[in-house]
PDB file of N, CA and C in Angstrom:
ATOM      1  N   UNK A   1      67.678  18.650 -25.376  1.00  0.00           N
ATOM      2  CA  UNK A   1      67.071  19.170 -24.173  1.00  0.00           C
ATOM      3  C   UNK A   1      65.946  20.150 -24.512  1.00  0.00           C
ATOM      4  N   UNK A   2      65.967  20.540 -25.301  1.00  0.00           N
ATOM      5  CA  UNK A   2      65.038  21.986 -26.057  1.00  0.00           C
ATOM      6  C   UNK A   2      63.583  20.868 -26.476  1.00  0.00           C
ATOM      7  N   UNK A   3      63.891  19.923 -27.038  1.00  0.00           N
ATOM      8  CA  UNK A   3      62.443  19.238 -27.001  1.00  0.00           C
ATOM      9  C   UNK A   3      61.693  18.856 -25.998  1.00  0.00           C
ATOM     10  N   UNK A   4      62.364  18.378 -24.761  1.00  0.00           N
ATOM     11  CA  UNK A   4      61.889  18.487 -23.469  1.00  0.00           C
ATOM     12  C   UNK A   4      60.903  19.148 -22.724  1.00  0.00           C
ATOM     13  N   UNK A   5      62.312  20.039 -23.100  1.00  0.00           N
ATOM     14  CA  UNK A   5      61.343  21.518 -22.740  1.00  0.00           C
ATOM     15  C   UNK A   5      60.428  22.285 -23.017  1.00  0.00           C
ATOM     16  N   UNK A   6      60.433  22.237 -24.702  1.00  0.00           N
ATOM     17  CA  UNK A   6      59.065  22.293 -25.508  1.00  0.00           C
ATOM     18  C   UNK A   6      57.749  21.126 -24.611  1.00  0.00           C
ATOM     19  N   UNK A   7      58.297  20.124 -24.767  1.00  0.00           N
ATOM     20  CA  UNK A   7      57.484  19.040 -24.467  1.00  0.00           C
ATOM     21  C   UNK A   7      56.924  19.433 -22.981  1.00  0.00           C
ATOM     22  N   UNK A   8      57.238  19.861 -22.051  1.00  0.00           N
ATOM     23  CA  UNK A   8      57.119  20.362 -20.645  1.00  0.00           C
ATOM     24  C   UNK A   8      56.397  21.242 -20.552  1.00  0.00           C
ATOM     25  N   UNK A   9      56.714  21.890 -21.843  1.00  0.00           N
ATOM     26  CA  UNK A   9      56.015  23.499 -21.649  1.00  0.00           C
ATOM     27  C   UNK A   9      54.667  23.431 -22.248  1.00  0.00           C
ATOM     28  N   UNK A  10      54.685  22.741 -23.173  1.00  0.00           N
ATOM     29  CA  UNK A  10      52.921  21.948 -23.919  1.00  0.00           C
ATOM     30  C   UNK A  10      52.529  21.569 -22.724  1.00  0.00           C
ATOM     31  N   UNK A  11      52.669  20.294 -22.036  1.00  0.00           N
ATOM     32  CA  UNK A  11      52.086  20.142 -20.995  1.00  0.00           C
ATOM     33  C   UNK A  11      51.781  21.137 -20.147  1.00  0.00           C
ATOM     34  N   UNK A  12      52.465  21.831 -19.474  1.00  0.00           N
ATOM     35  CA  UNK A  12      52.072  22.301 -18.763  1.00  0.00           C
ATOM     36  C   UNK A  12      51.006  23.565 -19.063  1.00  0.00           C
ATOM     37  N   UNK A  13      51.155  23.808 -20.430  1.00  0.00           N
ATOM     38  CA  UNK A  13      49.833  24.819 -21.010  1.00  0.00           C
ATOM     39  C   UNK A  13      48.627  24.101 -21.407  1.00  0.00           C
ATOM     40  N   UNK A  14      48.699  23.217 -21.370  1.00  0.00           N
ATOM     41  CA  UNK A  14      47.264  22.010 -21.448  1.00  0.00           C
ATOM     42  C   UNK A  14      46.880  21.826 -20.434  1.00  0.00           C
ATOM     43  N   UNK A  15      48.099  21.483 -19.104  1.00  0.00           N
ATOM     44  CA  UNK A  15      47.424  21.394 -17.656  1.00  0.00           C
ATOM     45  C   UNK A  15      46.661  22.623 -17.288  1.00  0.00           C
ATOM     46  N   UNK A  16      47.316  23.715 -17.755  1.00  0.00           N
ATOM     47  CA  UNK A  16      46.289  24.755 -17.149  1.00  0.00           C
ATOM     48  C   UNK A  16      45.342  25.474 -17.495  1.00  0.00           C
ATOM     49  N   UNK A  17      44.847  25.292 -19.137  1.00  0.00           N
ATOM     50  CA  UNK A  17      44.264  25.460 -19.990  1.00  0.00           C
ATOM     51  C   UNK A  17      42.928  24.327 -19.553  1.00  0.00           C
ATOM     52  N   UNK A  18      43.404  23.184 -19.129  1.00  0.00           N
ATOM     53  CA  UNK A  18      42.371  22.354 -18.532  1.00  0.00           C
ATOM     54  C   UNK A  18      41.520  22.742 -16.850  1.00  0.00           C
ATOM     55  N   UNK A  19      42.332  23.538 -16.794  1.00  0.00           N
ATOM     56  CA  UNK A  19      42.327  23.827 -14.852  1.00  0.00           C
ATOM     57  C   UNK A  19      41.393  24.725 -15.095  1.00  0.00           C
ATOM     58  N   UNK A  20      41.914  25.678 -16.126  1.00  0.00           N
ATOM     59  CA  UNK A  20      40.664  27.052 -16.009  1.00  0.00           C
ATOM     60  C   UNK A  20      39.393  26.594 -16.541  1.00  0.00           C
ATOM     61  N   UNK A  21      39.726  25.758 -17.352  1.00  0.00           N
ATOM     62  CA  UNK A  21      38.197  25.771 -18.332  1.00  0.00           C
ATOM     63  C   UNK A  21      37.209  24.750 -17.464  1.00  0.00           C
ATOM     64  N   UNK A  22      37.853  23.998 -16.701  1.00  0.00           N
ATOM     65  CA  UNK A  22      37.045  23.274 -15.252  1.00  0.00           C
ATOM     66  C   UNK A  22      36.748  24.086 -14.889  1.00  0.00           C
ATOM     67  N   UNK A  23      37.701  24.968 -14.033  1.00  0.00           N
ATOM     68  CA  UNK A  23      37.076  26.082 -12.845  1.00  0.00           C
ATOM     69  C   UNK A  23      35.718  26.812 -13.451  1.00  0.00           C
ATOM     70  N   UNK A  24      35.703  26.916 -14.553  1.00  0.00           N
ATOM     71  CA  UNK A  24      34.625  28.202 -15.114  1.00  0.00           C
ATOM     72  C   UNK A  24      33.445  27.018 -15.155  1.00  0.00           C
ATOM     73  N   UNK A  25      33.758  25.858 -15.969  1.00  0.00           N
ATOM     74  CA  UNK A  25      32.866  24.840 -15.801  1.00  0.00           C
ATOM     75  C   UNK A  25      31.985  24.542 -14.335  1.00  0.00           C
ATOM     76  N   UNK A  26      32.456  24.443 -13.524  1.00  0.00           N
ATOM     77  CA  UNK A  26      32.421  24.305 -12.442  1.00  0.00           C
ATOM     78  C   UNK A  26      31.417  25.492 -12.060  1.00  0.00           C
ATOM     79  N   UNK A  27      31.573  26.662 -11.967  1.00  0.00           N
ATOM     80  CA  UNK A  27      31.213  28.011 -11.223  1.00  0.00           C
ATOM     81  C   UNK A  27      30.290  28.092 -12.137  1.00  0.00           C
ATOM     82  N   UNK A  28      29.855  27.726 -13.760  1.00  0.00           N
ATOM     83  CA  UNK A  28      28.764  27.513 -14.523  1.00  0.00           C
ATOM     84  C   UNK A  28      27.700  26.395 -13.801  1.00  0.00           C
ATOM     85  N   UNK A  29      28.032  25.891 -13.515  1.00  0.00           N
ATOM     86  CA  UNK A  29      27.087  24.502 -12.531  1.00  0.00           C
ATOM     87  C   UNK A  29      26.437  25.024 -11.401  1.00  0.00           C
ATOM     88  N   UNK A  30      27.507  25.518 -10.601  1.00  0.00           N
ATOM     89  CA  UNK A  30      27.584  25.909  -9.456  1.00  0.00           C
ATOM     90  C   UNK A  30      26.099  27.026  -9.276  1.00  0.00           C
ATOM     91  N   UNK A  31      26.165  27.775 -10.272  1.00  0.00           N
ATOM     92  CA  UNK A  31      25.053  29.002 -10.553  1.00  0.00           C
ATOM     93  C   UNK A  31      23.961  28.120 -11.337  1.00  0.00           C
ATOM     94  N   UNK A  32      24.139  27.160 -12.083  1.00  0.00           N
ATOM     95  CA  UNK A  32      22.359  26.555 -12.296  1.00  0.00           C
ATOM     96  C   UNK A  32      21.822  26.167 -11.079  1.00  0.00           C
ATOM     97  N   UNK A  33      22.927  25.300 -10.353  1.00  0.00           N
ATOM     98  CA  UNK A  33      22.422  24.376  -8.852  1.00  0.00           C
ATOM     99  C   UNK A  33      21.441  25.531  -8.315  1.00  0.00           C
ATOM    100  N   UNK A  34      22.396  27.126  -8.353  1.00  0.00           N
ATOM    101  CA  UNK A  34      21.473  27.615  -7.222  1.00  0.00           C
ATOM    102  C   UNK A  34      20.413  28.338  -8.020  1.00  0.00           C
ATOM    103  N   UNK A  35      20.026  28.572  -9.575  1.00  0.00           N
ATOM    104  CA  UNK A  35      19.234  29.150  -9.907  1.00  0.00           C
ATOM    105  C   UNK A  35      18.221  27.851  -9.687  1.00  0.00           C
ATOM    106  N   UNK A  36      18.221  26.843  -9.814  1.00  0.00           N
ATOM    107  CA  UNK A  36      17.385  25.662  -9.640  1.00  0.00           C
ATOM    108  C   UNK A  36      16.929  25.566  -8.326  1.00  0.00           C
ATOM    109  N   UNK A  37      17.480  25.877  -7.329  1.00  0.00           N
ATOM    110  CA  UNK A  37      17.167  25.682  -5.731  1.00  0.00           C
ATOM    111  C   UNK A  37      16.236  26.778  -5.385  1.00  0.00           C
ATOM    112  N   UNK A  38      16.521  28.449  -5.674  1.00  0.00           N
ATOM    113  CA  UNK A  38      15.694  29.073  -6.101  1.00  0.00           C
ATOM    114  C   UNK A  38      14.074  28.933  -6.471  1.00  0.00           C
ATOM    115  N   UNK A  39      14.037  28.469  -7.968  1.00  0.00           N
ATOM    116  CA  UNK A  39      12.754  28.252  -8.641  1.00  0.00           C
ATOM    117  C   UNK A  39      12.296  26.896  -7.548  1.00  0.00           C
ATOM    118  N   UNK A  40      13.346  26.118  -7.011  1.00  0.00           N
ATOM    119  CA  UNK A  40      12.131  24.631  -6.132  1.00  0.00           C
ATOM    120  C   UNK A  40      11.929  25.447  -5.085  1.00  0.00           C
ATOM    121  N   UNK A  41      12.375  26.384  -4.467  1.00  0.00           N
ATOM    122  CA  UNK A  41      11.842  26.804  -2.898  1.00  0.00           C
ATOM    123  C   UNK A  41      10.832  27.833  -3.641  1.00  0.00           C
ATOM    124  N   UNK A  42      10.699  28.379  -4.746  1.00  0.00           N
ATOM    125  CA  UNK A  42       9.297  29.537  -4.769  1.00  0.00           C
ATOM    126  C   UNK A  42       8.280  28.790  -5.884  1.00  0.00           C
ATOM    127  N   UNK A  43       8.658  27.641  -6.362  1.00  0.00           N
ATOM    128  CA  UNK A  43       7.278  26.455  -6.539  1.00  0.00           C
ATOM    129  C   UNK A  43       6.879  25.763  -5.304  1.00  0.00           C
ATOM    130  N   UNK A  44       7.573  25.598  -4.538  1.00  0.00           N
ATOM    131  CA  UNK A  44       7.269  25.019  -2.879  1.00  0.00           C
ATOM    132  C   UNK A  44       6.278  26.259  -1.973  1.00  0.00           C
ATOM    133  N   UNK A  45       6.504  27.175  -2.437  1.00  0.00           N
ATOM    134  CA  UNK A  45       5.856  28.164  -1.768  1.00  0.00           C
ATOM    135  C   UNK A  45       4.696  28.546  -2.334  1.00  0.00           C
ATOM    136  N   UNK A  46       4.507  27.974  -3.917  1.00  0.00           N
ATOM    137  CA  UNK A  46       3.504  28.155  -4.271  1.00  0.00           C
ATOM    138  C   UNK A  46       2.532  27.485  -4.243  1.00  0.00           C
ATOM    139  N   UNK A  47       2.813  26.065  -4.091  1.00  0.00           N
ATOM    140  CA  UNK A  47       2.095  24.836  -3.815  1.00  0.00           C
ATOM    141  C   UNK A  47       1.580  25.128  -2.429  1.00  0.00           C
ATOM    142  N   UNK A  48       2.505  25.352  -1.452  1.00  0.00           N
ATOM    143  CA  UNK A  48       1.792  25.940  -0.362  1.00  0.00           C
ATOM    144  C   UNK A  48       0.613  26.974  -0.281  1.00  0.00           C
ATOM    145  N   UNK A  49       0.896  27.998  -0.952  1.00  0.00           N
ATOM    146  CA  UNK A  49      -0.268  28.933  -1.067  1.00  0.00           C
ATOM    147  C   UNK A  49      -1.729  28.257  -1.869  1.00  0.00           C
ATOM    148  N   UNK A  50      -1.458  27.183  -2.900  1.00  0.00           N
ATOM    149  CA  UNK A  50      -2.467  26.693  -3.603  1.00  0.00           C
ATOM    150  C   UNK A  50      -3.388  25.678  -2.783  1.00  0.00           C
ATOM    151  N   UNK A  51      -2.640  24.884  -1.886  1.00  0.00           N
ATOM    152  CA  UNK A  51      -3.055  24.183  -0.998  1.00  0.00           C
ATOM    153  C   UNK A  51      -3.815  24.649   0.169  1.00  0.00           C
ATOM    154  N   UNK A  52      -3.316  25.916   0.609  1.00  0.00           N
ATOM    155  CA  UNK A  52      -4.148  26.324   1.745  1.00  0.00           C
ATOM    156  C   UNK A  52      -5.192  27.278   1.013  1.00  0.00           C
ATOM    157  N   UNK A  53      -5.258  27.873  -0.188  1.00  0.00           N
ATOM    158  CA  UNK A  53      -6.596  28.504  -0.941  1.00  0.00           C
ATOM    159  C   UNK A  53      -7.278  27.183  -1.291  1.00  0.00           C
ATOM    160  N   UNK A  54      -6.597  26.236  -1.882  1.00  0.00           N
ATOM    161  CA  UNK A  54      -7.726  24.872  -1.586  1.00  0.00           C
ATOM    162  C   UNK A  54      -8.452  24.462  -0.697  1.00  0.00           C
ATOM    163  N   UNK A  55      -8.094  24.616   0.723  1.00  0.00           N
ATOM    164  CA  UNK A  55      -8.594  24.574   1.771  1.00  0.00           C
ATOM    165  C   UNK A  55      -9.522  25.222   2.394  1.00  0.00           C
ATOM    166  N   UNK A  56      -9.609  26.586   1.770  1.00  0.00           N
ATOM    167  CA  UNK A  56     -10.610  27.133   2.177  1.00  0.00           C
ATOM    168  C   UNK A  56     -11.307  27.537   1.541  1.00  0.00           C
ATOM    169  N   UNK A  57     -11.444  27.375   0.299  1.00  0.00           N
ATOM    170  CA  UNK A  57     -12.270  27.140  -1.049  1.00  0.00           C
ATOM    171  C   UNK A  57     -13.075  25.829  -0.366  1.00  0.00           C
ATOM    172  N   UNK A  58     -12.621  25.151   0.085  1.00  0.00           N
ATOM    173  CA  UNK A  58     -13.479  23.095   0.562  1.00  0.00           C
ATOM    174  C   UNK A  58     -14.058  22.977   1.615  1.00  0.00           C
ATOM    175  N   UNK A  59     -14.437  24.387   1.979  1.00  0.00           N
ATOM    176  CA  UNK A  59     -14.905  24.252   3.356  1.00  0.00           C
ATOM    177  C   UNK A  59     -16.577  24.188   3.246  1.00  0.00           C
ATOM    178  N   UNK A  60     -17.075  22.727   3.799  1.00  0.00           N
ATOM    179  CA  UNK A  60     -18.352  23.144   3.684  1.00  0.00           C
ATOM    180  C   UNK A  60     -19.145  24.703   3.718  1.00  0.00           C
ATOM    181  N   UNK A  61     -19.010  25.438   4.791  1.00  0.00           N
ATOM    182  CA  UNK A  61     -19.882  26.733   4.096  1.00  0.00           C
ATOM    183  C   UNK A  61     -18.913  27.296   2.804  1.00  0.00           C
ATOM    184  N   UNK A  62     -18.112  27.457   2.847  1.00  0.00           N
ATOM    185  CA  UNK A  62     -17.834  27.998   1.052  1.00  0.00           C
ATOM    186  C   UNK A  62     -18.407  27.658   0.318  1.00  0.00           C
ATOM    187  N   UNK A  63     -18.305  25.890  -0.062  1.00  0.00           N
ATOM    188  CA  UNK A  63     -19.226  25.263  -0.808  1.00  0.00           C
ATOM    189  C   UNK A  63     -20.612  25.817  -0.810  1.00  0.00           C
ATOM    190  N   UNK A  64     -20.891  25.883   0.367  1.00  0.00           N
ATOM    191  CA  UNK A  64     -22.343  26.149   0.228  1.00  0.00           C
ATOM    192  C   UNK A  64     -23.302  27.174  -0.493  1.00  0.00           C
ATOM    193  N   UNK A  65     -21.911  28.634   0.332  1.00  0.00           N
ATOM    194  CA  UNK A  65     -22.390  29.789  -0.388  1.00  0.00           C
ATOM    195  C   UNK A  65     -22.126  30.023  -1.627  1.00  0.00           C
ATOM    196  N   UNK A  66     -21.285  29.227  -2.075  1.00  0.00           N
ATOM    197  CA  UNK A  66     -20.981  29.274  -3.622  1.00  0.00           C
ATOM    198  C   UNK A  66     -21.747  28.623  -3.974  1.00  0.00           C
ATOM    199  N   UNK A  67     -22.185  27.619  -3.592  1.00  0.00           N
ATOM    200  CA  UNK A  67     -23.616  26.861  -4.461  1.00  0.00           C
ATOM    201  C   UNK A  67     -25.060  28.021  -4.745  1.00  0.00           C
ATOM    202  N   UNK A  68     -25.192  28.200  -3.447  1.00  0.00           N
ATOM    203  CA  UNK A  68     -26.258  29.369  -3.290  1.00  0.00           C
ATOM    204  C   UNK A  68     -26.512  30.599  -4.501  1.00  0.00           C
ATOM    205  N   UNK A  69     -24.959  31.287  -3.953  1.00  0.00           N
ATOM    206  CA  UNK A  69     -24.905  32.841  -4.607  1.00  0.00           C
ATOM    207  C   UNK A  69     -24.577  32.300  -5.887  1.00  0.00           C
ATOM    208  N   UNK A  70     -23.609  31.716  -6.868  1.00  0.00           N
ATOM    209  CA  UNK A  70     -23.088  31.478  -8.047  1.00  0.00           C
ATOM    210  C   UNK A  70     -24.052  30.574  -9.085  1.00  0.00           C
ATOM    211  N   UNK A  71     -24.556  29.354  -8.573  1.00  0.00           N
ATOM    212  CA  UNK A  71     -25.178  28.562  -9.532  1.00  0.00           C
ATOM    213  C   UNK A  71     -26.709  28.566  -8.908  1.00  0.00           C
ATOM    214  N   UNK A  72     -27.345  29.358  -7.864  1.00  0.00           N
ATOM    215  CA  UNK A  72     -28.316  29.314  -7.709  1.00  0.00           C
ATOM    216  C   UNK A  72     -29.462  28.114  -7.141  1.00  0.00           C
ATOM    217  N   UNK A  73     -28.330  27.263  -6.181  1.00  0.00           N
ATOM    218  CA  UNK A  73     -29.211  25.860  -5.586  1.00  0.00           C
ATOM    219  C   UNK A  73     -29.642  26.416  -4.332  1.00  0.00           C
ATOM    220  N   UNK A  74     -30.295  25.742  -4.033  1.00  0.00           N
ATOM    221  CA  UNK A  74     -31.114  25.928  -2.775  1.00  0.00           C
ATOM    222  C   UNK A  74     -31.102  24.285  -1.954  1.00  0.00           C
ATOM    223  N   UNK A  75     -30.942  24.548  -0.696  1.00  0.00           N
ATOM    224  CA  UNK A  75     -30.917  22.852   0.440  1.00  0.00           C
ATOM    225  C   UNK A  75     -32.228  22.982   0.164  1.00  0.00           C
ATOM    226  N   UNK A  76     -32.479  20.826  -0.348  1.00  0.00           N
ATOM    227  CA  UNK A  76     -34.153  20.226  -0.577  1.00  0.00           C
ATOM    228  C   UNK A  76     -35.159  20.016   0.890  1.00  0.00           C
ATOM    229  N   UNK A  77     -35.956  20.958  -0.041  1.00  0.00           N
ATOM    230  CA  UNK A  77     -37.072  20.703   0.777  1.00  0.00           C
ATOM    231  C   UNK A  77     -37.494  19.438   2.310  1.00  0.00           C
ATOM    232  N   UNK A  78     -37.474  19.526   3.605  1.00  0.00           N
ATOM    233  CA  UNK A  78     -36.889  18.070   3.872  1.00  0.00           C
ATOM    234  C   UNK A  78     -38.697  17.500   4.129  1.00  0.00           C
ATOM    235  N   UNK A  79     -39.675  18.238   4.097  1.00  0.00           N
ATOM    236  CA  UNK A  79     -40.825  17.126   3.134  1.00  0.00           C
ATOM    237  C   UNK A  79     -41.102  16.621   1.954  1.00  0.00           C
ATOM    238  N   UNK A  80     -40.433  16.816   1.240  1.00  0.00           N
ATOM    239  CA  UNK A  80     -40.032  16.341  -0.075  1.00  0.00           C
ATOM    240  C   UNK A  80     -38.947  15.219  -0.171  1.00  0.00           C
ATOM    241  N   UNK A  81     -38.356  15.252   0.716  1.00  0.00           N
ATOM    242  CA  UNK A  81     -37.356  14.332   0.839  1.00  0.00           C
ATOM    243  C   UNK A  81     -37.828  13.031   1.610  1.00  0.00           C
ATOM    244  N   UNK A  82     -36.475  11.695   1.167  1.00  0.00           N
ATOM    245  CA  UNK A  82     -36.929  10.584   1.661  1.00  0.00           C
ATOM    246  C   UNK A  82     -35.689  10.138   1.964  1.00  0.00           C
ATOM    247  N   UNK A  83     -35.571   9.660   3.093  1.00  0.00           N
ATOM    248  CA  UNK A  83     -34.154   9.297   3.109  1.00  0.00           C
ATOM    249  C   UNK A  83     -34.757   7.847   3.457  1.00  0.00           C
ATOM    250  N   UNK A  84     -33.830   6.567   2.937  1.00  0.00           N
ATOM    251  CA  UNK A  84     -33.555   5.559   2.860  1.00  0.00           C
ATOM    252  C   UNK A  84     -32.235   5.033   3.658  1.00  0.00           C
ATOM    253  N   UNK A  85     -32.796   3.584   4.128  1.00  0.00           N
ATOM    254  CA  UNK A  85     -32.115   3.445   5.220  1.00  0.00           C
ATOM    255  C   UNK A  85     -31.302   2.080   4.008  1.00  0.00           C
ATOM    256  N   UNK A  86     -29.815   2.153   3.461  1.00  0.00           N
ATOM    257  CA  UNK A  86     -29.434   1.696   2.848  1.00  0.00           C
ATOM    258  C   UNK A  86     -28.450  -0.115   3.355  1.00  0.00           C
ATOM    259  N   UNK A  87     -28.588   0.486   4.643  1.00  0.00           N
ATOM    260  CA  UNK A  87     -27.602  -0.722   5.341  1.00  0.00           C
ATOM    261  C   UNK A  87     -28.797  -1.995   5.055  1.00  0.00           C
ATOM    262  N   UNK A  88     -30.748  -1.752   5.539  1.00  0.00           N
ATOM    263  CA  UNK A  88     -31.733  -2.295   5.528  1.00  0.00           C
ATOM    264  C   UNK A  88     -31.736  -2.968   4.550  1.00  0.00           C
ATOM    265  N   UNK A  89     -31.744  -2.438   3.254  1.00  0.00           N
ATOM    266  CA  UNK A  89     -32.245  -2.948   2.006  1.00  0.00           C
ATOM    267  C   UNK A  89     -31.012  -3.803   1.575  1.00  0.00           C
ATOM    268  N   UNK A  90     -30.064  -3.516   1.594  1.00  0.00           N
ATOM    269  CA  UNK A  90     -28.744  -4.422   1.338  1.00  0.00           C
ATOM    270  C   UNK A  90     -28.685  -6.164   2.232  1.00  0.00           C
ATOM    271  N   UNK A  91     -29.834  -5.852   3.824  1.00  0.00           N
ATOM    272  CA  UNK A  91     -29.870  -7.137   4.197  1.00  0.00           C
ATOM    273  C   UNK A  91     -30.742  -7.729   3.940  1.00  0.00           C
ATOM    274  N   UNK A  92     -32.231  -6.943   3.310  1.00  0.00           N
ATOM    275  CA  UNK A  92     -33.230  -7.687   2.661  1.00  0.00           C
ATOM    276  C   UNK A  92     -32.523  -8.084   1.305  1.00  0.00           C
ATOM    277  N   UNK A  93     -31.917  -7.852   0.446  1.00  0.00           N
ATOM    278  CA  UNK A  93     -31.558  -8.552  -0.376  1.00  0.00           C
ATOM    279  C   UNK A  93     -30.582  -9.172  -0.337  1.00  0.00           C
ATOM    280  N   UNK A  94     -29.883  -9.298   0.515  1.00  0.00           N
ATOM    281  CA  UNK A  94     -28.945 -10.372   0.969  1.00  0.00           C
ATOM    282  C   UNK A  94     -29.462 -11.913   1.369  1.00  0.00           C
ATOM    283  N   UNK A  95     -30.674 -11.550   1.827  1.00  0.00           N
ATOM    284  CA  UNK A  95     -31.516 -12.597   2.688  1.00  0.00           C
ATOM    285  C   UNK A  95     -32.245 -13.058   1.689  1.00  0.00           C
ATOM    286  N   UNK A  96     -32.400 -12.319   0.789  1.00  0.00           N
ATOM    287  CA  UNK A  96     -34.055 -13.043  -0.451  1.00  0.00           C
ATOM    288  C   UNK A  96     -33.306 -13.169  -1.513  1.00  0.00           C
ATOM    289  N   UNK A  97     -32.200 -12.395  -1.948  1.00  0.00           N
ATOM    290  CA  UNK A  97     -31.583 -12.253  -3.139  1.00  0.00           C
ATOM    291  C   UNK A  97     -32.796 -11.528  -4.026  1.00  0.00           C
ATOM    292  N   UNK A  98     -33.442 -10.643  -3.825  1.00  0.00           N
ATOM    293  CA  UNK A  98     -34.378  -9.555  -4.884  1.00  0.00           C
ATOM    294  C   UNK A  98     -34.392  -8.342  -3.728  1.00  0.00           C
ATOM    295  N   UNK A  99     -34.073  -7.460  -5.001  1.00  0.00           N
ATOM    296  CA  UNK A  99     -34.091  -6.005  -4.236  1.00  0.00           C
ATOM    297  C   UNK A  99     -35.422  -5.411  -3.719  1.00  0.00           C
ATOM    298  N   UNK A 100     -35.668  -4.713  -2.997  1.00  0.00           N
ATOM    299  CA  UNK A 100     -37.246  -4.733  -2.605  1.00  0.00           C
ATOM    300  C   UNK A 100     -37.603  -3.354  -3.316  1.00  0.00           C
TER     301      UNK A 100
END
């Protein structure tokens, strides 16, 4: 009967030797999940902030004045300019096959 009981009593110090070292396992997980949920909601918030400074970084006048003040362009001259009517020339050479 004494081996039994030995035998009972192993088990049952393995069953619970297994129980704790889950539980801690467990409550180890448990704390990455939420250090991970954490870092995705304040990269989510940062993407947000990058997206709306993108946005207004892309705004035609930004562009503009940053063209202006930073690299020094200036809007062309519009007598100097020629604007071409591109839909035109695509049906003259559609029609003749030579570009004009």
């Amino acid at each position: 009967m004494t081996k039994v009981n030995l035998f009972v009593a192993a088990l049952v110090w393995v069953s619970a030797f297994v129980v704790v070292s889950t539980q801690y396992r467990v409550r180890q997980l448990t704390t990455e999940i939420n250090k991970q949920r954490d870092l995705a909601y304040q990269l989510e918030n940062e993407r947000t902030k990058a997206t709306l400074a993108q946005s207004r970084l892309s705004t035609p006048s930004r562009v503009e004045s940053t063209a202006r003040e930073v690299i020094g362009m200036e809007l062309p001259d519009p007598q100097k300019s020629l604007l071409l009517d591109l839909r035109v020339e695509a049906a003259q050479t559609a029609q003749t096959g030579v570009k004009p």
